[in-house]
Structures are given as C-alpha cells and as structure tokens.
C-alpha atoms as a PDB file:
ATOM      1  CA  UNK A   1      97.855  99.706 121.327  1.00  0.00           C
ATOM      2  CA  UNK A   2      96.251  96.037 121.876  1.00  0.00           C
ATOM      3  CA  UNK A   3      96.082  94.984 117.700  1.00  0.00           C
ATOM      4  CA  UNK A   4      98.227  91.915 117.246  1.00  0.00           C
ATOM      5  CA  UNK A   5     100.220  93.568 114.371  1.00  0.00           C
ATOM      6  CA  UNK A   6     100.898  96.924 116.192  1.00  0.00           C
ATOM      7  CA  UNK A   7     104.556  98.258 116.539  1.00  0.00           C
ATOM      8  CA  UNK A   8     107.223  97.304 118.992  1.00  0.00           C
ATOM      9  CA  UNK A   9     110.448  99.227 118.129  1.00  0.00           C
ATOM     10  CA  UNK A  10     109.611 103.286 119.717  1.00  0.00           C
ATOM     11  CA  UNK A  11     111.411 104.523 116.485  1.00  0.00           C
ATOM     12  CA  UNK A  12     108.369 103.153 114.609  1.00  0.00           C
ATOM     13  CA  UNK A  13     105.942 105.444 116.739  1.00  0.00           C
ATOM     14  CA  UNK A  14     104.722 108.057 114.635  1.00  0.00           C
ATOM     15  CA  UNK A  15     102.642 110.084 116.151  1.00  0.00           C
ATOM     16  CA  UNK A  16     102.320 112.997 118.808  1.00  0.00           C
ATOM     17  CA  UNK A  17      99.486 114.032 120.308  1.00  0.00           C
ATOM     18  CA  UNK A  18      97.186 117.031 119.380  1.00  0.00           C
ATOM     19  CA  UNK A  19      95.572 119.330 122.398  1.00  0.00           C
ATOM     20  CA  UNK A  20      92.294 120.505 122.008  1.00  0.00           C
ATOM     21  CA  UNK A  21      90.687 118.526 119.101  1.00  0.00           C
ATOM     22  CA  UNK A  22      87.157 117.238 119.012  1.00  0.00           C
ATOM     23  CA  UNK A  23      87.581 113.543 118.478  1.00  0.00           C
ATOM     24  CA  UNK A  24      90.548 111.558 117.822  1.00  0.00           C
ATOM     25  CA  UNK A  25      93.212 112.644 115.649  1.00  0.00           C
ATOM     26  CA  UNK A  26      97.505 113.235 116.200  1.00  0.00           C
ATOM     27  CA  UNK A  27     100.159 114.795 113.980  1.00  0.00           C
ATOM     28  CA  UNK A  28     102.477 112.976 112.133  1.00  0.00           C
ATOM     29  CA  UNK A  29     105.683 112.639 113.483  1.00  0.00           C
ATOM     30  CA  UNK A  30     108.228 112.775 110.496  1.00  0.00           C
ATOM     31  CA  UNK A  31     111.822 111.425 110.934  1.00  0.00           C
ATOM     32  CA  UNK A  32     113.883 111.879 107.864  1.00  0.00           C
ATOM     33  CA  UNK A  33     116.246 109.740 109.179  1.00  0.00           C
ATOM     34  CA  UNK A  34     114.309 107.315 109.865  1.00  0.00           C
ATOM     35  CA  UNK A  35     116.234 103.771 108.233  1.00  0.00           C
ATOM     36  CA  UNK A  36     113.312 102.551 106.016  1.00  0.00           C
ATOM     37  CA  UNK A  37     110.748 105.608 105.424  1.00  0.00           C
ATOM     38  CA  UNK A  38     113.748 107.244 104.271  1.00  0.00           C
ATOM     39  CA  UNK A  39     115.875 104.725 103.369  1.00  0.00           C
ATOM     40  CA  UNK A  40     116.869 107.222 100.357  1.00  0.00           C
ATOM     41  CA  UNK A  41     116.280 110.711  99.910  1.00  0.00           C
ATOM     42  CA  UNK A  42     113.132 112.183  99.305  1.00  0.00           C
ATOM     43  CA  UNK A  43     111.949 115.832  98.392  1.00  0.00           C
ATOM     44  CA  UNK A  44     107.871 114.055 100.048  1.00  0.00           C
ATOM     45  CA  UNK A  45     106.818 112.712 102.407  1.00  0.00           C
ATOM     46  CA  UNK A  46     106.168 109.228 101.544  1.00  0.00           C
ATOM     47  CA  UNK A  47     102.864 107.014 100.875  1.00  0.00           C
ATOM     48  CA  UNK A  48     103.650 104.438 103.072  1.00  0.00           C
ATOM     49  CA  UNK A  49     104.141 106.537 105.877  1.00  0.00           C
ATOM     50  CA  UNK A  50     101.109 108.571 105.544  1.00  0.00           C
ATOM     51  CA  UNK A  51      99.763 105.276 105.714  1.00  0.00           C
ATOM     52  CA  UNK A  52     101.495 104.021 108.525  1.00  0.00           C
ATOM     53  CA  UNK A  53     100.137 107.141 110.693  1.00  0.00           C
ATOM     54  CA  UNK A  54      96.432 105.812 110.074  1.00  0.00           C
ATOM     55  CA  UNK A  55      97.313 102.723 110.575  1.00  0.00           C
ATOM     56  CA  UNK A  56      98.760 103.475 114.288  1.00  0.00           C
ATOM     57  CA  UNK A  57      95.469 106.256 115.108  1.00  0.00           C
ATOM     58  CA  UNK A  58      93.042 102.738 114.370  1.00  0.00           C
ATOM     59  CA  UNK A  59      95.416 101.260 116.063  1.00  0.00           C
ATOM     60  CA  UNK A  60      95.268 102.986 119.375  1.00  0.00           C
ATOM     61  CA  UNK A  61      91.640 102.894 119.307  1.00  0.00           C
ATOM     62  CA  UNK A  62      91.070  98.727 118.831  1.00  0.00           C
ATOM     63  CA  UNK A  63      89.662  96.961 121.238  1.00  0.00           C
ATOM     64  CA  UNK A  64      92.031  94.118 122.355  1.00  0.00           C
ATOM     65  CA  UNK A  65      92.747  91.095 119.930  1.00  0.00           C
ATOM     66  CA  UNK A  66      91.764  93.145 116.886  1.00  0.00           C
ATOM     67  CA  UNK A  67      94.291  92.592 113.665  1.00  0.00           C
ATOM     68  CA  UNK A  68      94.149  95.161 110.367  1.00  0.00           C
ATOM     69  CA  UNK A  69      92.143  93.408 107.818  1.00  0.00           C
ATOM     70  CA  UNK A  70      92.186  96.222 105.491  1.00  0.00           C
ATOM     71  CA  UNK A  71      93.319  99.308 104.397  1.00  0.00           C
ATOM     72  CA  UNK A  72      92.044 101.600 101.241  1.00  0.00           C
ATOM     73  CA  UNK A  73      94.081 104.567 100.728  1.00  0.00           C
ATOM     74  CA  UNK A  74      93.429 107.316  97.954  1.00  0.00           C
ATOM     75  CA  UNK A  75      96.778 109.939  97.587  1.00  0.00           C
ATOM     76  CA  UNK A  76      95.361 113.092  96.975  1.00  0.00           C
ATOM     77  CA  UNK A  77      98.072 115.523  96.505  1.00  0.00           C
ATOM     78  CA  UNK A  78     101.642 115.208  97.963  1.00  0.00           C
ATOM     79  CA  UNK A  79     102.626 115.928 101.467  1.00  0.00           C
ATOM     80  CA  UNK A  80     105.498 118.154 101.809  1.00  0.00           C
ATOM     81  CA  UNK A  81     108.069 118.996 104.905  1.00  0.00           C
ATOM     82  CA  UNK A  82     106.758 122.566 104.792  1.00  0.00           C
ATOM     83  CA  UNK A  83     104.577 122.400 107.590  1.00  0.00           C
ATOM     84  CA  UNK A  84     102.717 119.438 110.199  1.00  0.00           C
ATOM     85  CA  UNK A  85     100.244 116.848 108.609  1.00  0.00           C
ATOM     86  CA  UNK A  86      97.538 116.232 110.781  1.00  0.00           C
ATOM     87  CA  UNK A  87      95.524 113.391 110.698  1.00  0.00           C
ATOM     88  CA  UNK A  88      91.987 113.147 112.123  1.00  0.00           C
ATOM     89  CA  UNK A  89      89.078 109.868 112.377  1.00  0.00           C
ATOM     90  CA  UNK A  90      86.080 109.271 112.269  1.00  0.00           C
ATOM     91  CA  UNK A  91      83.951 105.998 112.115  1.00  0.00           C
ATOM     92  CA  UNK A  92      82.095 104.847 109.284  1.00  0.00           C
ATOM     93  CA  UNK A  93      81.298 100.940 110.544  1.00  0.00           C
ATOM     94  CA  UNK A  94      82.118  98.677 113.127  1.00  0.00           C
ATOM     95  CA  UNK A  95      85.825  98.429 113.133  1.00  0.00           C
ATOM     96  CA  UNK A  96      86.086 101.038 110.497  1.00  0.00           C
ATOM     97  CA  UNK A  97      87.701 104.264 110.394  1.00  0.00           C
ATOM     98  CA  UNK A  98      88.255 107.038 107.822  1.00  0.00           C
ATOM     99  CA  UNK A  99      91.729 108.912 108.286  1.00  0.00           C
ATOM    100  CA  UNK A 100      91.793 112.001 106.463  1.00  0.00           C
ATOM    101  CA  UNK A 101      95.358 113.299 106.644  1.00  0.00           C
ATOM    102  CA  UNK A 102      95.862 116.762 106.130  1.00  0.00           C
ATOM    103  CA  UNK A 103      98.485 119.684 105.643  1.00  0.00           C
ATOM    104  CA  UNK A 104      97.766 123.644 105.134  1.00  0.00           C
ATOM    105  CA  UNK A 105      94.054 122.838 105.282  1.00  0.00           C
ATOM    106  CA  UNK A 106      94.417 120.804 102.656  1.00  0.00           C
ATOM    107  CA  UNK A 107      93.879 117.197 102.340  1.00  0.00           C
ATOM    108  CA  UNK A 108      96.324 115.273 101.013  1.00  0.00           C
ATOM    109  CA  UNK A 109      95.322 111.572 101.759  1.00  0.00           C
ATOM    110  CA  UNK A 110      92.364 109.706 102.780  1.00  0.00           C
ATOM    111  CA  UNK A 111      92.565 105.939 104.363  1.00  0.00           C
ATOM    112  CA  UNK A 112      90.368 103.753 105.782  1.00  0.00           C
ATOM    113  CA  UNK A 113      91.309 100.876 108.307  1.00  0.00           C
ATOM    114  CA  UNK A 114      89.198  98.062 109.165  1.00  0.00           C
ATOM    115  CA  UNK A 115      90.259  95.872 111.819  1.00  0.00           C
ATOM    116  CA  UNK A 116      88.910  92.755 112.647  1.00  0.00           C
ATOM    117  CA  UNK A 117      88.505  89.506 116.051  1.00  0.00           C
ATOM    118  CA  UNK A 118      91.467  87.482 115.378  1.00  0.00           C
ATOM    119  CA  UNK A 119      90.737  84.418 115.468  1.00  0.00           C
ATOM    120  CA  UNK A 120      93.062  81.882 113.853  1.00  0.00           C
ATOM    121  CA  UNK A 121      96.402  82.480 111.411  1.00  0.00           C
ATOM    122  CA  UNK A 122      96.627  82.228 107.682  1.00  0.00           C
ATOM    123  CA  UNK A 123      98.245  78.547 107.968  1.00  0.00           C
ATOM    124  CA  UNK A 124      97.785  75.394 105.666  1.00  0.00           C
ATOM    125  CA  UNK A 125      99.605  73.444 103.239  1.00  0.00           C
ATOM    126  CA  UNK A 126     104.075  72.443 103.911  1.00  0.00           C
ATOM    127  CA  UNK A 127     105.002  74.567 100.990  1.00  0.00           C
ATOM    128  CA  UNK A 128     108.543  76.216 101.501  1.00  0.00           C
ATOM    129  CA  UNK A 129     111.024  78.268 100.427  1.00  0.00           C
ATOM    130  CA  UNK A 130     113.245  77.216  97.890  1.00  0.00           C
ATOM    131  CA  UNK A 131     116.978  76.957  99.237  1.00  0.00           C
ATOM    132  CA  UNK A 132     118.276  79.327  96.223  1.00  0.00           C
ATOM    133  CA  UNK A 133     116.899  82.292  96.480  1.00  0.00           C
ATOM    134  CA  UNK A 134     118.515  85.608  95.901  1.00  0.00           C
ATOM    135  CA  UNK A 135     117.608  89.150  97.235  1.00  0.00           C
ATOM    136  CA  UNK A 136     117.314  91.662  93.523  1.00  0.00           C
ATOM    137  CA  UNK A 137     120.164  94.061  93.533  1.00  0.00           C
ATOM    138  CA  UNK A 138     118.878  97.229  95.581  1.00  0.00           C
ATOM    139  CA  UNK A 139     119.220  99.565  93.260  1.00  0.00           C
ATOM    140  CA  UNK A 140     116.507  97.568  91.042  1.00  0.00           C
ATOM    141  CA  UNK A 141     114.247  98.339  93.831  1.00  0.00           C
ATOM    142  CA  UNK A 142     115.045 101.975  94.691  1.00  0.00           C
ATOM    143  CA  UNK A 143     116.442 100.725  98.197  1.00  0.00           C
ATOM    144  CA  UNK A 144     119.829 101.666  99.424  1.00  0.00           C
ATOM    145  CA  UNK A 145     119.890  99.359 102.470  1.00  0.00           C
ATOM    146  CA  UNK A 146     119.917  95.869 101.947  1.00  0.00           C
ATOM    147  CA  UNK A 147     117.869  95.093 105.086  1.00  0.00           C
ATOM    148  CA  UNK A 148     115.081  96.821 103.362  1.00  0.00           C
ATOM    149  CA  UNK A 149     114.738  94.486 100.350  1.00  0.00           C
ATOM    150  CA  UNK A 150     111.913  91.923 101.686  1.00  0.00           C
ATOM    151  CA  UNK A 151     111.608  89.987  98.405  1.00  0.00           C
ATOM    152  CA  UNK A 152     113.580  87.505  96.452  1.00  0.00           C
ATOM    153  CA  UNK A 153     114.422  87.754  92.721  1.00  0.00           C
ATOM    154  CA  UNK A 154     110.675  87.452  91.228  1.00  0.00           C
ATOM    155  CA  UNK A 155     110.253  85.285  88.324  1.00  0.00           C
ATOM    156  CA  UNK A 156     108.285  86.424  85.061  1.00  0.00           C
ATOM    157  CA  UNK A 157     106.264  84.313  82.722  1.00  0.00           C
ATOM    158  CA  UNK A 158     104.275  86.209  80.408  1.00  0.00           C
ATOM    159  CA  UNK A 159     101.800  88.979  81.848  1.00  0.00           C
ATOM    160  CA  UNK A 160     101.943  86.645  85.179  1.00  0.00           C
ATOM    161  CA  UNK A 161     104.970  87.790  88.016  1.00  0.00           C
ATOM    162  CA  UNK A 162     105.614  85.511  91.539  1.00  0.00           C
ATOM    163  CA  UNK A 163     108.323  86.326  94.084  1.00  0.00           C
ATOM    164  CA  UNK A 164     108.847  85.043  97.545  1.00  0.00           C
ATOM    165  CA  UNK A 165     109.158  87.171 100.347  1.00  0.00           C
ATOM    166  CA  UNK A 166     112.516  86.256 102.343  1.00  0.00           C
ATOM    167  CA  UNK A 167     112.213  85.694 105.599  1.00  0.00           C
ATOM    168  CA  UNK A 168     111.660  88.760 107.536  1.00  0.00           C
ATOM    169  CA  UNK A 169     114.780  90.684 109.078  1.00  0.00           C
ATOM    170  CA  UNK A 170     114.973  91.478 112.683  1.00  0.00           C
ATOM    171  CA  UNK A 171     117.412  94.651 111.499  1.00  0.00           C
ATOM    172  CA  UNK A 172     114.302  96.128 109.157  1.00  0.00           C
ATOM    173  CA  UNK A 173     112.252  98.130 111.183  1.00  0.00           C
ATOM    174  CA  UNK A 174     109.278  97.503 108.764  1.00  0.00           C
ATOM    175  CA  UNK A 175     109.374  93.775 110.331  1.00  0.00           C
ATOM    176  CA  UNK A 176     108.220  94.957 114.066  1.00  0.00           C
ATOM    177  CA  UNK A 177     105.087  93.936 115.585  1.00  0.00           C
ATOM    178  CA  UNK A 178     104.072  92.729 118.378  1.00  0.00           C
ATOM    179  CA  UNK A 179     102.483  88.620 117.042  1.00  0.00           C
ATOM    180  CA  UNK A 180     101.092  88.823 113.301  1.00  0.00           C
ATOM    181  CA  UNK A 181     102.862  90.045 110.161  1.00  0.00           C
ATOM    182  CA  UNK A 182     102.302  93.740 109.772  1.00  0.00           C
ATOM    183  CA  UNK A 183     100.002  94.925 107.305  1.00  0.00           C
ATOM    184  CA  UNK A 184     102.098  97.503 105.641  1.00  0.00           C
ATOM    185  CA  UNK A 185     105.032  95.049 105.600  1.00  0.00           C
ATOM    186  CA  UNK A 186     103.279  92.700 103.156  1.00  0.00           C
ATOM    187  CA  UNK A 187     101.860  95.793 101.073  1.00  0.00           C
ATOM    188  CA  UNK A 188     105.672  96.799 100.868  1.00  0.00           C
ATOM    189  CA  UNK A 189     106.461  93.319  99.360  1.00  0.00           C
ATOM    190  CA  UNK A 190     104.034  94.262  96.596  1.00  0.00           C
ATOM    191  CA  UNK A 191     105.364  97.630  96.131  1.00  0.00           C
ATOM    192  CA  UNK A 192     108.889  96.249  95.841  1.00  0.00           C
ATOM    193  CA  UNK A 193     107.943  93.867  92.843  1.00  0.00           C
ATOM    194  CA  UNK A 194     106.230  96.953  91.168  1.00  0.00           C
ATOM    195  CA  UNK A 195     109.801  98.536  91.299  1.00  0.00           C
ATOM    196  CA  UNK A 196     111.203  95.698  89.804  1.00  0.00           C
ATOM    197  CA  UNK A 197     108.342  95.604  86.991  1.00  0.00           C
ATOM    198  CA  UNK A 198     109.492  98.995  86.140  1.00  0.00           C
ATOM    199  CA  UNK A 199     113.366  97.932  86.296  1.00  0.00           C
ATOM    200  CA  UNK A 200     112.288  95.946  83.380  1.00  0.00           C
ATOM    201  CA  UNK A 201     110.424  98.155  81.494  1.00  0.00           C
ATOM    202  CA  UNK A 202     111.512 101.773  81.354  1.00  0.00           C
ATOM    203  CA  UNK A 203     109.170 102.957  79.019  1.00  0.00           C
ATOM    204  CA  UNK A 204     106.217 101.059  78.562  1.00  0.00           C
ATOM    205  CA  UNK A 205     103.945  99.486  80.977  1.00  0.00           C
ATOM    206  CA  UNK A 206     105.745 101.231  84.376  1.00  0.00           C
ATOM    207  CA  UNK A 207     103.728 101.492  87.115  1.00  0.00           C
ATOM    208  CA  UNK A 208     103.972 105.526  88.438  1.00  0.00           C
ATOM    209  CA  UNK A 209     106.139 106.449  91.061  1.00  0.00           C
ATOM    210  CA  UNK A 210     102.932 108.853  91.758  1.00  0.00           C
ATOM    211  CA  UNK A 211     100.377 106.649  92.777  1.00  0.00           C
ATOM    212  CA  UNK A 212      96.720 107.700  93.232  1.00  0.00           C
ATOM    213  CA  UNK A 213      95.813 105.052  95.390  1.00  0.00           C
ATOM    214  CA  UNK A 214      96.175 101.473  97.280  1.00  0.00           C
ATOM    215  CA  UNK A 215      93.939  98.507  98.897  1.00  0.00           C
ATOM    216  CA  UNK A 216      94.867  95.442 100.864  1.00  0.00           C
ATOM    217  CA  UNK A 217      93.052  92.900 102.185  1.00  0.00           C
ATOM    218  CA  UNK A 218      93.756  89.996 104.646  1.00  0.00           C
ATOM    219  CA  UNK A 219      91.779  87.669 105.776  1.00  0.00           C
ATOM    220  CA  UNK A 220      93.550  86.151 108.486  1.00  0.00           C
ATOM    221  CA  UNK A 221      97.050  87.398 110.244  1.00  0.00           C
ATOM    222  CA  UNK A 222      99.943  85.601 109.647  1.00  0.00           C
ATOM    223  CA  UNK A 223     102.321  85.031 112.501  1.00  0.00           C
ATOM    224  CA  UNK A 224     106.219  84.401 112.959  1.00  0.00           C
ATOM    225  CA  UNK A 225     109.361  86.202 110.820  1.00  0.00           C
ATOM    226  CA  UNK A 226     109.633  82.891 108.866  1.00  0.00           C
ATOM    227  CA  UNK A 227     106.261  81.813 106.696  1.00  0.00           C
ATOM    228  CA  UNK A 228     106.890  81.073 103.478  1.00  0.00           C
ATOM    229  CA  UNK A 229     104.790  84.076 101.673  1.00  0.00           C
ATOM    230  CA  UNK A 230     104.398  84.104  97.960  1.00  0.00           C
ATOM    231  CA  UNK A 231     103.216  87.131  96.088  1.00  0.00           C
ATOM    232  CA  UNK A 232     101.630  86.215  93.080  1.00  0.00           C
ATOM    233  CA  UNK A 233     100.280  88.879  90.014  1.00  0.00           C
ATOM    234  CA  UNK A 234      99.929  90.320  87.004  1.00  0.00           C
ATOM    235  CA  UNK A 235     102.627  92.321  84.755  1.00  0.00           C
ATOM    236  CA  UNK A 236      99.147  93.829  82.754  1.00  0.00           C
ATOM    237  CA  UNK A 237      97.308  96.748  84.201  1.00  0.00           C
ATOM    238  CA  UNK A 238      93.401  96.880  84.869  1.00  0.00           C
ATOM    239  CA  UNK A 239      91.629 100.033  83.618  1.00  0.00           C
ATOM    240  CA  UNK A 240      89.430 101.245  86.666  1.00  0.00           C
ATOM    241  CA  UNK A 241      88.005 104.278  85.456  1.00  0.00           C
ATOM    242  CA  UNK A 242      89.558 107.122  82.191  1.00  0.00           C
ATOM    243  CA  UNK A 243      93.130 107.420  82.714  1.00  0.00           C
ATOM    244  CA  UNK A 244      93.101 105.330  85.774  1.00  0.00           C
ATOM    245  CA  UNK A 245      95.020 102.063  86.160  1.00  0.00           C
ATOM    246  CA  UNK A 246      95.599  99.223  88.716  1.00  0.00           C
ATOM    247  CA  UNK A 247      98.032  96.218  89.574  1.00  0.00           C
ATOM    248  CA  UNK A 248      96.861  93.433  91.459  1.00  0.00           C
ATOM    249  CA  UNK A 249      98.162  90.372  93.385  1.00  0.00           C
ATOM    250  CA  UNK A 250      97.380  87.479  96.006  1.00  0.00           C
ATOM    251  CA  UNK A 251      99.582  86.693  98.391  1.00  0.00           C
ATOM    252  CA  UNK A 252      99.559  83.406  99.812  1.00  0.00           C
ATOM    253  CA  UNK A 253     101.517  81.200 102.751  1.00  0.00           C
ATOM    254  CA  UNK A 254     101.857  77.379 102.860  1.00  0.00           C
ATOM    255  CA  UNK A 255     100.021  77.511  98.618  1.00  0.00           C
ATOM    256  CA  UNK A 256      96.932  79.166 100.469  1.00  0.00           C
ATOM    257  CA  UNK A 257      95.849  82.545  99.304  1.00  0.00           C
ATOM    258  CA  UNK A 258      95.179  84.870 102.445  1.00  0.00           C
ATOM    259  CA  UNK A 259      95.736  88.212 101.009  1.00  0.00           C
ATOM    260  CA  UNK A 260      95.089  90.447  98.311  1.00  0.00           C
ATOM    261  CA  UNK A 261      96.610  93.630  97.335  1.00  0.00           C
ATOM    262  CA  UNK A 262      96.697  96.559  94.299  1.00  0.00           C
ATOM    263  CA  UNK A 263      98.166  99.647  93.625  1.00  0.00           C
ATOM    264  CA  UNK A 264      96.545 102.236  91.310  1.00  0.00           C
ATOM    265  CA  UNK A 265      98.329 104.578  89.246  1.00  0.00           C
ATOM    266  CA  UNK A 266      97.510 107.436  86.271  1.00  0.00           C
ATOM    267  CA  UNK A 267      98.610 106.662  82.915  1.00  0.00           C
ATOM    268  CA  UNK A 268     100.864 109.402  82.172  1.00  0.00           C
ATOM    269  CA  UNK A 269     102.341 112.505  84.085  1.00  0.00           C
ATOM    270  CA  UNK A 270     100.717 115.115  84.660  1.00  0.00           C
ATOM    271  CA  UNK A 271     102.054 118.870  85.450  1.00  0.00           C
ATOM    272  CA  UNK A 272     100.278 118.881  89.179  1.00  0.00           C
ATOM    273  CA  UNK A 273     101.270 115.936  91.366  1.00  0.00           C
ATOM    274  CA  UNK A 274      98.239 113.935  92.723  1.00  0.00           C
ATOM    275  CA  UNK A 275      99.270 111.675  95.039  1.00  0.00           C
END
C-alpha cells in the first residue's frame, strides 16, 4: 500500500487474498486475539474492524501519495465468527470506492472510502496540551488495556463535550501508520467519548452499543504521534430520519478544525440486531 496513513505493524494486516473473483475484493482476516479489536471479549465481530478491512482493500488500490479523506459506513446486520466475511469493491468516483462486506450471502456492512492528493498537513495555531491531563478509568470506556484509551478525561458543559486526545502510544496498535494519523484512530477517539457519554448517563440519552452507521471526514492528514488534537461535540442527539439518531463532533489540532466525525444510532432496542 502507498496511502500515507496505511499500516506498518503485520499484526494490523487484515486481509487474505481471494482466488478467482472478478474484481477486487479479500476476506477478512479475524484475530480474536488481536490487542485492540479485541481488547475485551466479544460474541461479534466488531464495527471498527469491518471498517478497517475497507479501509486496507482502498488502500491497496491508491495510487501513491493518496491519504483517506473519508469514510461512510452503514452496519447492516452483525457479523458473526460463524463463517468468512468477504469483502468486495467497486468504484463509484474518482478516488471512491464502495466496500460491501459480506457473510452467508448476506450483507452485513457497506463503506465507502474516498481518498484524496496529499498535499499539506492539518497544522496552524501553538495551541497545546495542558500538562494535567488524566487518561478516564478504562472501565468507563469499555477498554481493558490501558494502551487502548487514546483520550483524556473529557470535560462537560451543558449539551457541549471536549476531550484531548493524549499523545498517541507506540504500544497501541491502532497508532501504526506509515506518516499521517490514521483515519480510524481519530474515529476511535470519538467513539471513546461516546462511551464515556453513556458512563454518565445510563438511562437516558446513551448512545447504542448497536450502531447503524458512521462518517468521517478530514480534510487534510495530520502527521507525528504528538499533535495536540481536540475533539469537540455535542452531548444532544440529531434526529436524521424516524427512529434514527446521530452524534457529531470536530476535531481540531493547533485550535484549527480539520475533521469532522458522527456516529448514528436507533433510539431503542430492537429484537433483531442491525448493525
């Protein structure tokens, strides 16, 4: 792979190649014990690695000096261990590919990559980290390994939320890329202060563990372990469509907004999972 923000460490590679198929497409390789995909058990596959397997298949077709500028994923049913999930691409723009992912004939998720020239990084402004900050006990973020927590204590004002990232560890394999920040790394610092939204709310106003859907959006990589990102929301949900709900947030480096990022969830349960 050629992308600036493609994977370095080998555990981080997966997929495996399919024989005989019509365009491009691989299975996805799952490793339950893998130390952040499963960084707790699981009885699913997980979102963010379906994710991370169309991520690496647009990937492996860039040209050179392309970066992921965005990624729109819609969870259609769960993905089990039962049996291999095969994912499959096809273009739909310049730069642009639709992933379906698939397992028993049956899709289960559908994401679509763009990728984009780089050019310069997401840089401006001398704002820092403060000196104090303090990693959210694990448990408030359903991770078991402290490497895996990527955000500091976020601080609540009304329906508004803002945590800093902490500086990236070398020991999460999340952090790996080859130059920029990678893409799923900063929608994981998103995810993680949705867990800690629902850590503070256990009844009302949780965001679903099942999620139907996500988006992110960069407009410029950022590059090095140690830029000062901010992630910067809302606590109030955005009705999209009936029964349909969404989070949002910016994330910014040096006080200069350069993504943007939302997860979108059901309002209730329901008896069939969807996502």
């Amino acid at each position: 792979m050629t992308t600036i923000d493609s994977r370095t460490d080998p555990r981080n590679a997966v997929l495996l190649p399919v024989a005989g198929s019509d365009g491009p497409a691989a299975q996805l390789r799952v490793d339950r014990h893998h130390p952040f995909f499963f960084d707790h058990p699981l009885d699913h596959v997980p979102g963010l690695l379906l994710l991370e397997g169309a991520v690496q298949l647009a990937q492996s077709m860039a040209p050179f000096g392309r970066f992921v500028s965005a990624i729109e994923g819609r969870f259609i049913r769960y993905a089990l261990f039962e049996a291999p999930i095969l994912l499959s691409a096809r273009e739909t723009g310049p730069d642009r590919l639709e992933i379906t992912l698939t397992q028993k004939a049956q899709d289960r998720a559908v994401v679509t990559v763009t990728l984009a020239p780089y050019a310069l990084p997401a840089a401006g402004g001398r704002l820092n980290r403060p000196l104090s900050l303090l990693p959210p006990q694990g448990g408030l973020l359903n991770k078991s390994r402290p490497e895996n927590i990527l955000i500091a204590e976020p601080r609540r004002q009304e329906d508004r939320i803002s945590a800093w990232m902490l500086p990236l560890p070398e020991t999460c394999l999340l952090t790996d890329s080859v130059q920029a920040v990678h893409p799923l790394c900063l929608l994981e610092g998103f995810m993680q202060v949705q867990r800690w939204i629902n850590s503070q709310n256990p009844d009302a106003g949780r965001m679903r563990d099942i999620l139907t859907g996500v988006s992110f959006r960069q407009y410029a990589p950022v590059l090095g372990r140690k830029a000062a990102l901010r992630i910067d929301g809302t606590t109030d949900f955005t009705e999209t469509a009936p029964n349909r709900f969404s989070r949002a947030a910016t994330l910014s480096h040096g006080g200069i907004a350069f993504a943007e990022c939302a997860l979108h969830t059901a309002v209730a349960m329901r008896a069939t999972r969807t996502g």
